[in-house]
Structure formats: structure tokens, C-alpha cells
C-alpha atoms as a PDB file:
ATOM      1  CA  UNK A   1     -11.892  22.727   5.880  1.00  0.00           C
ATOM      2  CA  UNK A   2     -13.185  21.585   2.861  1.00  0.00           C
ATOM      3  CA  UNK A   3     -11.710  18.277   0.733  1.00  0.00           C
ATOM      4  CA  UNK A   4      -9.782  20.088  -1.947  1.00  0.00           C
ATOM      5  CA  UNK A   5     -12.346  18.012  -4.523  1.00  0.00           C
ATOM      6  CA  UNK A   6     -15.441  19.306  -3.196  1.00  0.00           C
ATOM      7  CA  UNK A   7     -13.541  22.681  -3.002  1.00  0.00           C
ATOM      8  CA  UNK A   8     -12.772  22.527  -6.715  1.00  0.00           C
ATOM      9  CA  UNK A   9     -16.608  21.755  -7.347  1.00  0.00           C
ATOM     10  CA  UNK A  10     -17.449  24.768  -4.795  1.00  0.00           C
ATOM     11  CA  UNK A  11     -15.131  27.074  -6.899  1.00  0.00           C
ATOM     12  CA  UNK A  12     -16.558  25.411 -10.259  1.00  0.00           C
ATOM     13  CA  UNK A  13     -19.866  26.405  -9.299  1.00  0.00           C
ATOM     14  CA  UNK A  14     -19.662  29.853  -8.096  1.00  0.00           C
ATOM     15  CA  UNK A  15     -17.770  31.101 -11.813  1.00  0.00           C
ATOM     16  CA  UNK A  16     -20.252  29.425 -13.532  1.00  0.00           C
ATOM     17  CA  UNK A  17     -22.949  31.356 -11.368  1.00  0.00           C
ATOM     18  CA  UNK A  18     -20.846  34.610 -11.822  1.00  0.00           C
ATOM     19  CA  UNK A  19     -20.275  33.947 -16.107  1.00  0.00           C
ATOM     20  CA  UNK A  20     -23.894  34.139 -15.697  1.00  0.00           C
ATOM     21  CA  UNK A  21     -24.805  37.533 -14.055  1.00  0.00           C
ATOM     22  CA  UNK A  22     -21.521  39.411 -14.850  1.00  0.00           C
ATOM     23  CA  UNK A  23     -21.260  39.313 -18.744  1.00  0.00           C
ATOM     24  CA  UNK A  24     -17.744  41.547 -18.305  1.00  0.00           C
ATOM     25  CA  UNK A  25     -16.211  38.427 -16.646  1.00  0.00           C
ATOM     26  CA  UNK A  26     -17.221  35.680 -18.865  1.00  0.00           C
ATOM     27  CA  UNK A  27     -13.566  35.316 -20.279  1.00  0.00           C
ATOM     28  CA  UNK A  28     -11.916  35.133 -17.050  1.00  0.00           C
ATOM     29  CA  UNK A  29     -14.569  32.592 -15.923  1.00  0.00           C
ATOM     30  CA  UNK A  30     -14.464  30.477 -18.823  1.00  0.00           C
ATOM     31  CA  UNK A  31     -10.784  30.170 -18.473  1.00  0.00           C
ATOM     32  CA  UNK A  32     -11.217  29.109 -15.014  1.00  0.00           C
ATOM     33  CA  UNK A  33     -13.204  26.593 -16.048  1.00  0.00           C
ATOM     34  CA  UNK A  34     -11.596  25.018 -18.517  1.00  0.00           C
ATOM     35  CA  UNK A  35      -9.013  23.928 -15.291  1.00  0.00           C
ATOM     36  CA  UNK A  36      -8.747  19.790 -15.558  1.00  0.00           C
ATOM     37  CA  UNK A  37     -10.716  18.535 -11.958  1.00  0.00           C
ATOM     38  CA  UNK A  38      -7.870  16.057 -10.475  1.00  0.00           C
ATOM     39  CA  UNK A  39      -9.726  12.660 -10.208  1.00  0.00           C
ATOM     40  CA  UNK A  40      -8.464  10.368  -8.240  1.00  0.00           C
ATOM     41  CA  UNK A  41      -8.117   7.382  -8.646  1.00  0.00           C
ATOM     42  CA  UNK A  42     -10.755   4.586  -7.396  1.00  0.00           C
ATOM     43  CA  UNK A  43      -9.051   1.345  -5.548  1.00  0.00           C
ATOM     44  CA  UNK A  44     -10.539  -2.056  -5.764  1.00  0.00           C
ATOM     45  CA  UNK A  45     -11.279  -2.863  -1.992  1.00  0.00           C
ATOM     46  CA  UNK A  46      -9.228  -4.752  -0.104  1.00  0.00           C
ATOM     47  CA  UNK A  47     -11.147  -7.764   0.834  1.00  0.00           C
ATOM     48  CA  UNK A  48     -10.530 -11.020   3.303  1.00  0.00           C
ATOM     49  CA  UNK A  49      -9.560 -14.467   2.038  1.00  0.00           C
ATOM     50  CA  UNK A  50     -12.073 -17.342   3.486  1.00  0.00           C
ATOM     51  CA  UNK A  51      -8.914 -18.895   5.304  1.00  0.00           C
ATOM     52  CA  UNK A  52      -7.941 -15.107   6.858  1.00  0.00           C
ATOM     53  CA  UNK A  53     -11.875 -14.851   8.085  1.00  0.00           C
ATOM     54  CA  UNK A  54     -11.671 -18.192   9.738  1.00  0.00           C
ATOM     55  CA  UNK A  55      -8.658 -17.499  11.094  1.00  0.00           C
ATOM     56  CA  UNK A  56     -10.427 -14.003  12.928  1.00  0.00           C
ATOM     57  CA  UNK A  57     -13.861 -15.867  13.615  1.00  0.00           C
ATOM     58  CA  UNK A  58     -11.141 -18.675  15.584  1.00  0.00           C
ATOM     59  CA  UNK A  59     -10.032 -15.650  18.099  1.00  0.00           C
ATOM     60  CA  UNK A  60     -13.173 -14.675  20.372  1.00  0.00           C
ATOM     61  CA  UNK A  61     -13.258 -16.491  23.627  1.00  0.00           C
ATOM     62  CA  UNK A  62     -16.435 -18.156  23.125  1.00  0.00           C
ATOM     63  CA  UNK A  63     -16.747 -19.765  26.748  1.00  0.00           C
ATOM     64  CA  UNK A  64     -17.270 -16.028  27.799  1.00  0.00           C
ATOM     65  CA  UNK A  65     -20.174 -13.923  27.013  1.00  0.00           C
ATOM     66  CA  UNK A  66     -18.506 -11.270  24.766  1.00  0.00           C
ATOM     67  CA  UNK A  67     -16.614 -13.874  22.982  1.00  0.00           C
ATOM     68  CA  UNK A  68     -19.036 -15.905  22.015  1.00  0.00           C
ATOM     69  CA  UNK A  69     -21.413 -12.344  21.050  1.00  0.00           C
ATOM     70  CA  UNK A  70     -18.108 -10.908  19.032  1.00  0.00           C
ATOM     71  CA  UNK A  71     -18.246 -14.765  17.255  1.00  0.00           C
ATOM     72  CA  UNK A  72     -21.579 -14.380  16.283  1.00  0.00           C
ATOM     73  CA  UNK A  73     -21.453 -10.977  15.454  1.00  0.00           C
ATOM     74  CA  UNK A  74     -18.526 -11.221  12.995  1.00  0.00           C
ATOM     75  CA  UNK A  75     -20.287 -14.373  11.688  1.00  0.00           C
ATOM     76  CA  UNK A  76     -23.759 -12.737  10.888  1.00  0.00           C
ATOM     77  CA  UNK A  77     -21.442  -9.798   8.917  1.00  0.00           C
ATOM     78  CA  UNK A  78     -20.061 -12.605   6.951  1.00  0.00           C
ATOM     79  CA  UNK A  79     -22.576 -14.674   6.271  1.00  0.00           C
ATOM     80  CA  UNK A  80     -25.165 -11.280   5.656  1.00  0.00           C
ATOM     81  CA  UNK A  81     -22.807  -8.751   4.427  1.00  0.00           C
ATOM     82  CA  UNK A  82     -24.247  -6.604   5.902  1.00  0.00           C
ATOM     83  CA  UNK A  83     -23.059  -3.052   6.807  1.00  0.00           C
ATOM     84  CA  UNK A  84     -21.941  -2.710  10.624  1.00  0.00           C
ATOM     85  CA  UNK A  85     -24.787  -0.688  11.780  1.00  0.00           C
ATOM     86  CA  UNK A  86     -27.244  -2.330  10.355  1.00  0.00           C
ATOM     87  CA  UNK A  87     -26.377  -5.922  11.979  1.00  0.00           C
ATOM     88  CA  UNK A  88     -25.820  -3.534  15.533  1.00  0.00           C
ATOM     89  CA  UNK A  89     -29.750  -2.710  14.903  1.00  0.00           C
ATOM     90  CA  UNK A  90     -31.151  -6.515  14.590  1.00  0.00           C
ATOM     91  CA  UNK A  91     -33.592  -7.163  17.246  1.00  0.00           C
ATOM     92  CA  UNK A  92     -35.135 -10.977  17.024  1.00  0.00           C
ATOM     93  CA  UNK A  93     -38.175 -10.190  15.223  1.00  0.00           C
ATOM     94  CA  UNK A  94     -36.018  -9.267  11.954  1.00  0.00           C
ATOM     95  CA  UNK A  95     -34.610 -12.761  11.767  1.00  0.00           C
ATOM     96  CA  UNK A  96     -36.980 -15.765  10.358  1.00  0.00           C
ATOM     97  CA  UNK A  97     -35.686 -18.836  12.510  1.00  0.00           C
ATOM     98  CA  UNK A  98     -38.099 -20.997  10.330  1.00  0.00           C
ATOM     99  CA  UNK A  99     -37.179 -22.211   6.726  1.00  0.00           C
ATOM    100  CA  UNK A 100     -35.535 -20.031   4.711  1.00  0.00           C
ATOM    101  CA  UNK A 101     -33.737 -18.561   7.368  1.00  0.00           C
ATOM    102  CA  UNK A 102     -33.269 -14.793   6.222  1.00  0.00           C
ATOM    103  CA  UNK A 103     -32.787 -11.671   8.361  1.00  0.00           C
ATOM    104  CA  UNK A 104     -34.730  -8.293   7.319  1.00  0.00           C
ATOM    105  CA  UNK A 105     -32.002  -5.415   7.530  1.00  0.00           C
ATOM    106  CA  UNK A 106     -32.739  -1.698   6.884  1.00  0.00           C
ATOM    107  CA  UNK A 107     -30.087  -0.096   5.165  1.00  0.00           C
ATOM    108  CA  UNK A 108     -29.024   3.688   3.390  1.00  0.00           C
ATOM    109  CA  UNK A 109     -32.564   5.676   3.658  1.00  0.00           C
ATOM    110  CA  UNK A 110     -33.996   2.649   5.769  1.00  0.00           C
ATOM    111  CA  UNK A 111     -34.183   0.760   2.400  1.00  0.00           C
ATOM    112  CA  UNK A 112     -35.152  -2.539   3.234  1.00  0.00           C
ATOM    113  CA  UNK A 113     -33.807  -5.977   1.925  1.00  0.00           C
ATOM    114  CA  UNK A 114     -33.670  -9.676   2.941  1.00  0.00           C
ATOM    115  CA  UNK A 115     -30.736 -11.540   3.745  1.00  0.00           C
ATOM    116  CA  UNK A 116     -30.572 -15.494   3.640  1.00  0.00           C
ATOM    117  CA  UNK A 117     -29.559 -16.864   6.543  1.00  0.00           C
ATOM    118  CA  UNK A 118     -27.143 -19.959   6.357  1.00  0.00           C
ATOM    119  CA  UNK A 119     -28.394 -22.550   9.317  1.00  0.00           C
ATOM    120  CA  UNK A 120     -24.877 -22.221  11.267  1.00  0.00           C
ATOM    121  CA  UNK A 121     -25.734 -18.562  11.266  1.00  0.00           C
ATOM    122  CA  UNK A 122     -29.306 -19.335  12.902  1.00  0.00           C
ATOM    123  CA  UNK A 123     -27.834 -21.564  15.330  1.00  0.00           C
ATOM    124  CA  UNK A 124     -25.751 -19.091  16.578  1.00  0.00           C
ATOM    125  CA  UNK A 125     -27.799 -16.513  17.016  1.00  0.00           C
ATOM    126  CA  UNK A 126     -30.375 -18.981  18.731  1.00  0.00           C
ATOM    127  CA  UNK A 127     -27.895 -19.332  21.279  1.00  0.00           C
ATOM    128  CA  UNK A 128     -26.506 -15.997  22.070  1.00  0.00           C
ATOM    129  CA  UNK A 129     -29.832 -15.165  22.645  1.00  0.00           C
ATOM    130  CA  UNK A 130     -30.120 -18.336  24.811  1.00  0.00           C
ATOM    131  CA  UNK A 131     -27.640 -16.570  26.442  1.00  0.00           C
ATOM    132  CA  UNK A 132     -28.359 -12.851  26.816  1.00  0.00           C
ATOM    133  CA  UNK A 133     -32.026 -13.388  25.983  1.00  0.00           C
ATOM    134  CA  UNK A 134     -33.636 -10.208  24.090  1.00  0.00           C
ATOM    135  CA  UNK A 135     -37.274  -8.273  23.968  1.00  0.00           C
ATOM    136  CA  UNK A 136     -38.461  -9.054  19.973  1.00  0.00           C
ATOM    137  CA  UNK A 137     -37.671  -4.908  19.359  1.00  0.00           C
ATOM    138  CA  UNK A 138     -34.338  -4.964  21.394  1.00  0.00           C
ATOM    139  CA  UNK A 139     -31.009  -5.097  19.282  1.00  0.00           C
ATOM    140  CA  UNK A 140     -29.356  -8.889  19.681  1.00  0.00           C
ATOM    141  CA  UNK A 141     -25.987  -7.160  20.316  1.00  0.00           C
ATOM    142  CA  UNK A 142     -25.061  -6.276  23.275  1.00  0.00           C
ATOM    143  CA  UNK A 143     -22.439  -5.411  25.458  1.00  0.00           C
ATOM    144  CA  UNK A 144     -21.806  -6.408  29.513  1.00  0.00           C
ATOM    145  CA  UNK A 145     -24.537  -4.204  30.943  1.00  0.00           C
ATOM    146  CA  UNK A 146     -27.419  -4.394  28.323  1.00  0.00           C
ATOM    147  CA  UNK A 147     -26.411  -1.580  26.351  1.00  0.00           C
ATOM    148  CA  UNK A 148     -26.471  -1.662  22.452  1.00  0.00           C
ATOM    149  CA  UNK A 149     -22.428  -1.908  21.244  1.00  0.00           C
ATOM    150  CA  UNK A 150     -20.992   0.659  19.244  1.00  0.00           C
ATOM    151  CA  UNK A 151     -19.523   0.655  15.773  1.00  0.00           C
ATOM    152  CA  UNK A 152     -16.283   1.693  17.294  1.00  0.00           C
ATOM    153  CA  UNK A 153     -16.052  -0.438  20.038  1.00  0.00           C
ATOM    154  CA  UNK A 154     -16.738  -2.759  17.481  1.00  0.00           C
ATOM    155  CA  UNK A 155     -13.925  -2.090  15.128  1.00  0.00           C
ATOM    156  CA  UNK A 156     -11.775  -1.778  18.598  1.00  0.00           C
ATOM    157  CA  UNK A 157     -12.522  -5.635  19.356  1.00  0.00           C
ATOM    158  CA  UNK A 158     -11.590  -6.562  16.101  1.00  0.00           C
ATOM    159  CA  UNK A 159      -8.638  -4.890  15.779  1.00  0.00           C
ATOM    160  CA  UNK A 160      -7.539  -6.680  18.661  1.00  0.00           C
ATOM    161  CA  UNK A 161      -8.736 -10.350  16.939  1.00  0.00           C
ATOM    162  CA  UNK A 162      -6.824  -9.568  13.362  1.00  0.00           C
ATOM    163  CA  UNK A 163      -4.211  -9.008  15.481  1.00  0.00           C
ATOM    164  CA  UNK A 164      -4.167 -12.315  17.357  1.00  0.00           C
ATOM    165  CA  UNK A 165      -5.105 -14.340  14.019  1.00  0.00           C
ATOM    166  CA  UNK A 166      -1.978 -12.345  11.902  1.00  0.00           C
ATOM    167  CA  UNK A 167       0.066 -15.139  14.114  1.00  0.00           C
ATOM    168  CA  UNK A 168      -1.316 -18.147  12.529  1.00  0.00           C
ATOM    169  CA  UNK A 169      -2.360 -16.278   9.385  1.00  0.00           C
ATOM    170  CA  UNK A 170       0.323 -14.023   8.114  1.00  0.00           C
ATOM    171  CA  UNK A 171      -1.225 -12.458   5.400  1.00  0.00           C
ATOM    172  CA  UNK A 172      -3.023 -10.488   7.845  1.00  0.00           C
ATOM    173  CA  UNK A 173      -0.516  -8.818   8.500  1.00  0.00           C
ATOM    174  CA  UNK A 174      -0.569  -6.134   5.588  1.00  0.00           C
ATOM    175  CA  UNK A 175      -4.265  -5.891   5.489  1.00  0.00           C
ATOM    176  CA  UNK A 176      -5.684  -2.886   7.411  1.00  0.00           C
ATOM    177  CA  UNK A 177      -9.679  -4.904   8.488  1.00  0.00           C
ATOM    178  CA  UNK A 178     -12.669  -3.193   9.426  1.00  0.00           C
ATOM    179  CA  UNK A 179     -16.123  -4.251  10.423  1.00  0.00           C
ATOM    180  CA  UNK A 180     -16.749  -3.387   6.497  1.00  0.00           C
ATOM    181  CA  UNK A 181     -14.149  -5.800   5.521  1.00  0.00           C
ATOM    182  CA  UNK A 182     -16.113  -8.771   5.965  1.00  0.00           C
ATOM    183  CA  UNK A 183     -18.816  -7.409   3.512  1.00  0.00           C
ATOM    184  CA  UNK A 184     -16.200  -6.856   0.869  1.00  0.00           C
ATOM    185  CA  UNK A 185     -15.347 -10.595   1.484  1.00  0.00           C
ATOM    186  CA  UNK A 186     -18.698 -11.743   0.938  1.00  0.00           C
ATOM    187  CA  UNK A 187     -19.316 -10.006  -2.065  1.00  0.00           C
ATOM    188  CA  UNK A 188     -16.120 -11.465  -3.360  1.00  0.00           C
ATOM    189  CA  UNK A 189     -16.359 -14.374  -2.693  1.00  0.00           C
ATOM    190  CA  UNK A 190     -20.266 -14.869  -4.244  1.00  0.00           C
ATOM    191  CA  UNK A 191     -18.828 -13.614  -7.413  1.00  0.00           C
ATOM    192  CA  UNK A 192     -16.492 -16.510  -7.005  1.00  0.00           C
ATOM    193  CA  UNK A 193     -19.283 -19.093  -6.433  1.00  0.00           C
ATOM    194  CA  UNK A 194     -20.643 -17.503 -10.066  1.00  0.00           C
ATOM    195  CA  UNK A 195     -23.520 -15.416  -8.375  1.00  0.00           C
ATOM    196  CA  UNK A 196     -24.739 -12.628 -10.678  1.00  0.00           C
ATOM    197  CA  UNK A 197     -23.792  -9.140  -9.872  1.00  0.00           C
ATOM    198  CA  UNK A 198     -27.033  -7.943 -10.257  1.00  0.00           C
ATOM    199  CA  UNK A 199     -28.164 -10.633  -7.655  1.00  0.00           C
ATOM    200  CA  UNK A 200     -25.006  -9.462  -5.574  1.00  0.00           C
ATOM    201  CA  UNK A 201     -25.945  -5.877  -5.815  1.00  0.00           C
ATOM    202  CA  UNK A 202     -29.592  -6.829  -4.554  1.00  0.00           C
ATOM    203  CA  UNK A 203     -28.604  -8.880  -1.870  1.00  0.00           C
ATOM    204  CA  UNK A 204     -26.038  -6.393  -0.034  1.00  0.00           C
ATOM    205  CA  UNK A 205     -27.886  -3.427  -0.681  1.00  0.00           C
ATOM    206  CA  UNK A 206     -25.750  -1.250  -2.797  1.00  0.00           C
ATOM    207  CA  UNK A 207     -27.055   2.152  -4.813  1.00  0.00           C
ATOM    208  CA  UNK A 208     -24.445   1.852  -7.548  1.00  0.00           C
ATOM    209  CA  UNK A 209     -23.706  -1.274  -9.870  1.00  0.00           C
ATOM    210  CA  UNK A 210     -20.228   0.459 -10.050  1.00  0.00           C
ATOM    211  CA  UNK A 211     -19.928  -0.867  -6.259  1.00  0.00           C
ATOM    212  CA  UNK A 212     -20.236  -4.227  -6.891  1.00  0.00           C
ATOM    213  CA  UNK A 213     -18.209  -4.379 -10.132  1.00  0.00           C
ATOM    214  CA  UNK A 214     -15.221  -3.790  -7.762  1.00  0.00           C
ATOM    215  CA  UNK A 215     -15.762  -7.102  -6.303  1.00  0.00           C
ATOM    216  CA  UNK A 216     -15.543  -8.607  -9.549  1.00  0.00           C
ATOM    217  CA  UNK A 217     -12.084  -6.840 -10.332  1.00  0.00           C
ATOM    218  CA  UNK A 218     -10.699  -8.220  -7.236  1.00  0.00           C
ATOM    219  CA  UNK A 219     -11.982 -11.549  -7.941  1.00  0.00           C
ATOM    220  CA  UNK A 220     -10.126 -11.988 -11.302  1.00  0.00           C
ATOM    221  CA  UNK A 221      -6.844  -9.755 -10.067  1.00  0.00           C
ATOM    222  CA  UNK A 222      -7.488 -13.146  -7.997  1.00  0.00           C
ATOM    223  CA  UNK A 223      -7.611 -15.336 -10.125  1.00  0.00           C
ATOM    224  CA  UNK A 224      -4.984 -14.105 -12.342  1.00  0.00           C
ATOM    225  CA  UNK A 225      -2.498 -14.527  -9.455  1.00  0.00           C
ATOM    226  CA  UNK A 226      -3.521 -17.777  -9.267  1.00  0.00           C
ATOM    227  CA  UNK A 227      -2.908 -18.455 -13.300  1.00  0.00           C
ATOM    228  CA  UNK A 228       0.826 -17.063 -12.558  1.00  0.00           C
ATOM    229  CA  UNK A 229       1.404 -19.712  -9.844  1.00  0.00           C
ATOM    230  CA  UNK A 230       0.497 -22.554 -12.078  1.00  0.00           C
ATOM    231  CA  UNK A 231       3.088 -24.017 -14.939  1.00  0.00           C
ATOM    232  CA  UNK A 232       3.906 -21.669 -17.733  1.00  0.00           C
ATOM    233  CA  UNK A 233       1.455 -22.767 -20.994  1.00  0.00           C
ATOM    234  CA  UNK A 234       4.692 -23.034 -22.903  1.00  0.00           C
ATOM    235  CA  UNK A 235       6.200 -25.850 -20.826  1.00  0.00           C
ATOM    236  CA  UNK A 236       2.423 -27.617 -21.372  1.00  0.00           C
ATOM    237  CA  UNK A 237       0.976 -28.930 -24.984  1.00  0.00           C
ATOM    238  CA  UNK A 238      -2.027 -29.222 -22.731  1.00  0.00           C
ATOM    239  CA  UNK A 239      -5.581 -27.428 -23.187  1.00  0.00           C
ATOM    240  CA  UNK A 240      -5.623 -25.072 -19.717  1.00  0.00           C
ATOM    241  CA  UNK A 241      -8.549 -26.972 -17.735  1.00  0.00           C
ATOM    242  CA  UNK A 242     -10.541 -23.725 -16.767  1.00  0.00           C
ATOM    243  CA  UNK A 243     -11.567 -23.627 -20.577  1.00  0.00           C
ATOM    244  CA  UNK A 244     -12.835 -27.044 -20.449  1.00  0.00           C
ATOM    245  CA  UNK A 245     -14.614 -26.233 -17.362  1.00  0.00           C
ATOM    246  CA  UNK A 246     -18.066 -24.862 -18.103  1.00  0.00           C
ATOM    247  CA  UNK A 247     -19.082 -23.609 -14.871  1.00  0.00           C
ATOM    248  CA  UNK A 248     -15.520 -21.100 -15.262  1.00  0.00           C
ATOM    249  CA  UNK A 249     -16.672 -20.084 -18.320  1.00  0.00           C
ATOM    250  CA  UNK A 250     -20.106 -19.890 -17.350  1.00  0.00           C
ATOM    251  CA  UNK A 251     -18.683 -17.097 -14.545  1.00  0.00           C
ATOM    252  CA  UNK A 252     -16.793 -15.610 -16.529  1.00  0.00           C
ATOM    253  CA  UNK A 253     -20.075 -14.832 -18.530  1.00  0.00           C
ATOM    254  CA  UNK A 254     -21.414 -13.165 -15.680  1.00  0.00           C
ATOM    255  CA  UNK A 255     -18.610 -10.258 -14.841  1.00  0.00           C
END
């Protein structure tokens, strides 16, 4: 069955085709036509709070072997953004353990981009490889018997950690988190830190500008939430400090 937008577009395209060859119908065509497409509407993503991905990176056993890959492995996606499949395909020789650290990732149409690597990150992956120890072409992730994990097993495990973290960290609760979710967290949070989106877009990877811009949206609905919670500018004769602050208004510059 086909989506009923891409049906709309199959329809759209076939009366245009027949207004082409059958002059006799080029009434009845044009007044399909002229039907409105239904757009929907697009959602800003729903990304993870730094205190929310600490509280999921806390969950993973690390004394055991899969918790302490399912750590590192939910750590790289933070600290890379990186798209789930392409941190399941990272053998060793992608990843520069020398200054900078950076990882090489292959993404949409094996596009390839560089990653820099914070030195907790490298640590960690120094020692899950320590302890399942990996040919330079062999993917770093693994599961029990060798194997390369799968996206869903992946999004299985996690389900299972955002679960466990909801406890200490409530907010959890009503946010549905996916492999994907720590990417939208990154990208957030980077426009926080005042990174350009251009430099944002570059970094994870994404085809469209109109992808990143979402991440700036959600950053200021952010932010705005935050203005609410502080005292009402009528109560204060006082200049709001973010104006005096020229690193805010210096990010602001950059959305």
C-alpha cells in the first residue's frame, strides 16, 4: 500500500501525463489538479537533555562485557552523532587514537566525514577493545559470540536502559528514545555551546540545512522555557543578563 502522500504525487503525475496526450481530457485533468496536496506538518525532534543521557549512559553493567560495550557504544553516538549504523560499522583503523582523536564514518551514499573524538571517548574504546580485541577491518561492536550487533538489538538494549534510568530521571518517562536520539542531542546541544549550523551540518553529515535548523528550534523552544521559569521582567527594573552577555548574543547571531 502506498502512503496516501506519495499516492497523491502518483495520481498528480499520471493526469498531468494524460492532460498531455489526451487533449479531450485536459479540463477534467486540470481540475484534478488544482486539488490542495495535504502537507503535513514537520515536528522539531524530540531530543535528550545532558542530565537524561547521563542518566542512560549510568545503566549498562560495565563489570560485564556487554555492559561495558552498550556504555561505549551509546557514548561514541553521543559524543560522534553519528547515525546507528554507521558507529555498528567502525572497525579500529577508522579511529585516530593519536592527537586529534577523530573517527572516519561513512554515511548516506558512503559519504565520508570526520568526527572529533573527545579523549574519554578514546579511552573507552581503547579498552573495550582491550577487552574484545578486534582485526583493524573488523567492526568494534560486537555481541557475545563475535558477531557484528544489530540496529535492532540495539534499540532493544536501550529500550531496556531508558527504562531503568526513567526511575532516577523522570522526564524520561514521556520521551519515546532511539539509537537516533542521541544524535538529535548532540546536535542540540552544539547549537547550545554557539557552534555554527553550517559547522553542525558538516560535522553530522546531513544533506539538508533544513535538518539541522530543527535543532536550533528546539534549542530556543529551550530556552524560552527557561525565560518563563525566571522572574517576570515587570517585577524587575533590571536589564535581563542574557543581553549583557555577549557570547548569548553572539549565538543568537548564529541561528
Amino acid at each position: 500500500h502506498f502512503h496516501p502522500v506519495r499516492r497523491a504525487a502518483a495520481l498528480r503525475s499520471f493526469f498531468s501525463f494524460v492532460a498531455d496526450r489526451e487533449p479531450t481530457a485536459i479540463e477534467q485533468c486540470t481540475q484534478i489538479l488544482h486539488v490542495p496536496m495535504k502537507k503535513a506538518p514537520i515536528h522539531a525532534p524530540c531530543y535528550l537533555e545532558p542530565e537524561e543521557v547521563k542518566a542512560i549512559l549510568a545503566q549498562p553493567d560495565r563489570s560485564t562485557i556487554e555492559g561495558q560495550r552498550d556504555h561505549v557504544l551509546f557514548s561514541f553516538l553521543y559524543n560522534t552523532g553519528a547515525r546507528i549504523q554507521e558507529a555498528l560499522d567502525v572497525c579500529p583503523q577508522a579511529i585516530r587514537f593519536d592527537s586529534p582523536n577523530c573517527v572516519r564514518l561513512y554515511g548516506k551514499g558512503r559519504k565520508e566525514r570526520l568526527s572529533p573524538l573527545w579523549p574519554e571517548t578514546v579511552s573507552l574504546l581503547r579498552s573495550q577493545l582491550m577487552r574484545q580485541p578486534r582485526a583493524a577491518d573488523e567492526p568494534i561492536f560486537v555481541n557475545r559470540y563475535g558477531a557484528p550487533l544489530g540496529a535492532s538489538g540495539v534499540r532493544f538494549k536501550l529500550a531496556q536502559y531508558v527504562e531503568a534510568a526513567a526511575k532516577i530521571t523522570p522526564s524520561l518517562t514521556s520521551k519515546h528514545v532511539t539509537p537516533h536520539s542521541f544524535r538529535h542531542a548532540t546536535a542540540v546541544h552544539l547549537v547550545a555551546a554557539g557552534v555554527d549550523v553550517t559547522v553542525i551540518r558538516s560535522w553530522l553529515g546531513h544533506v539538508s540545512l533544513d535538518t539541522t535548523n530543527h535543532y536550533a528550534q528546539a534549542n530556543l523552544e529551550t530556552k524560552r522555557l527557561a525565560l518563563e521559569r525566571l522572574e517576570s521582567p515587570s517585577r524587575s527594573t533590571k536589564r535581563p543578563s542574557w543581553k549583557q552577555d555577549q557570547s548569548v548574543l553572539a549565538w543568537l547571531d548564529t541561528l
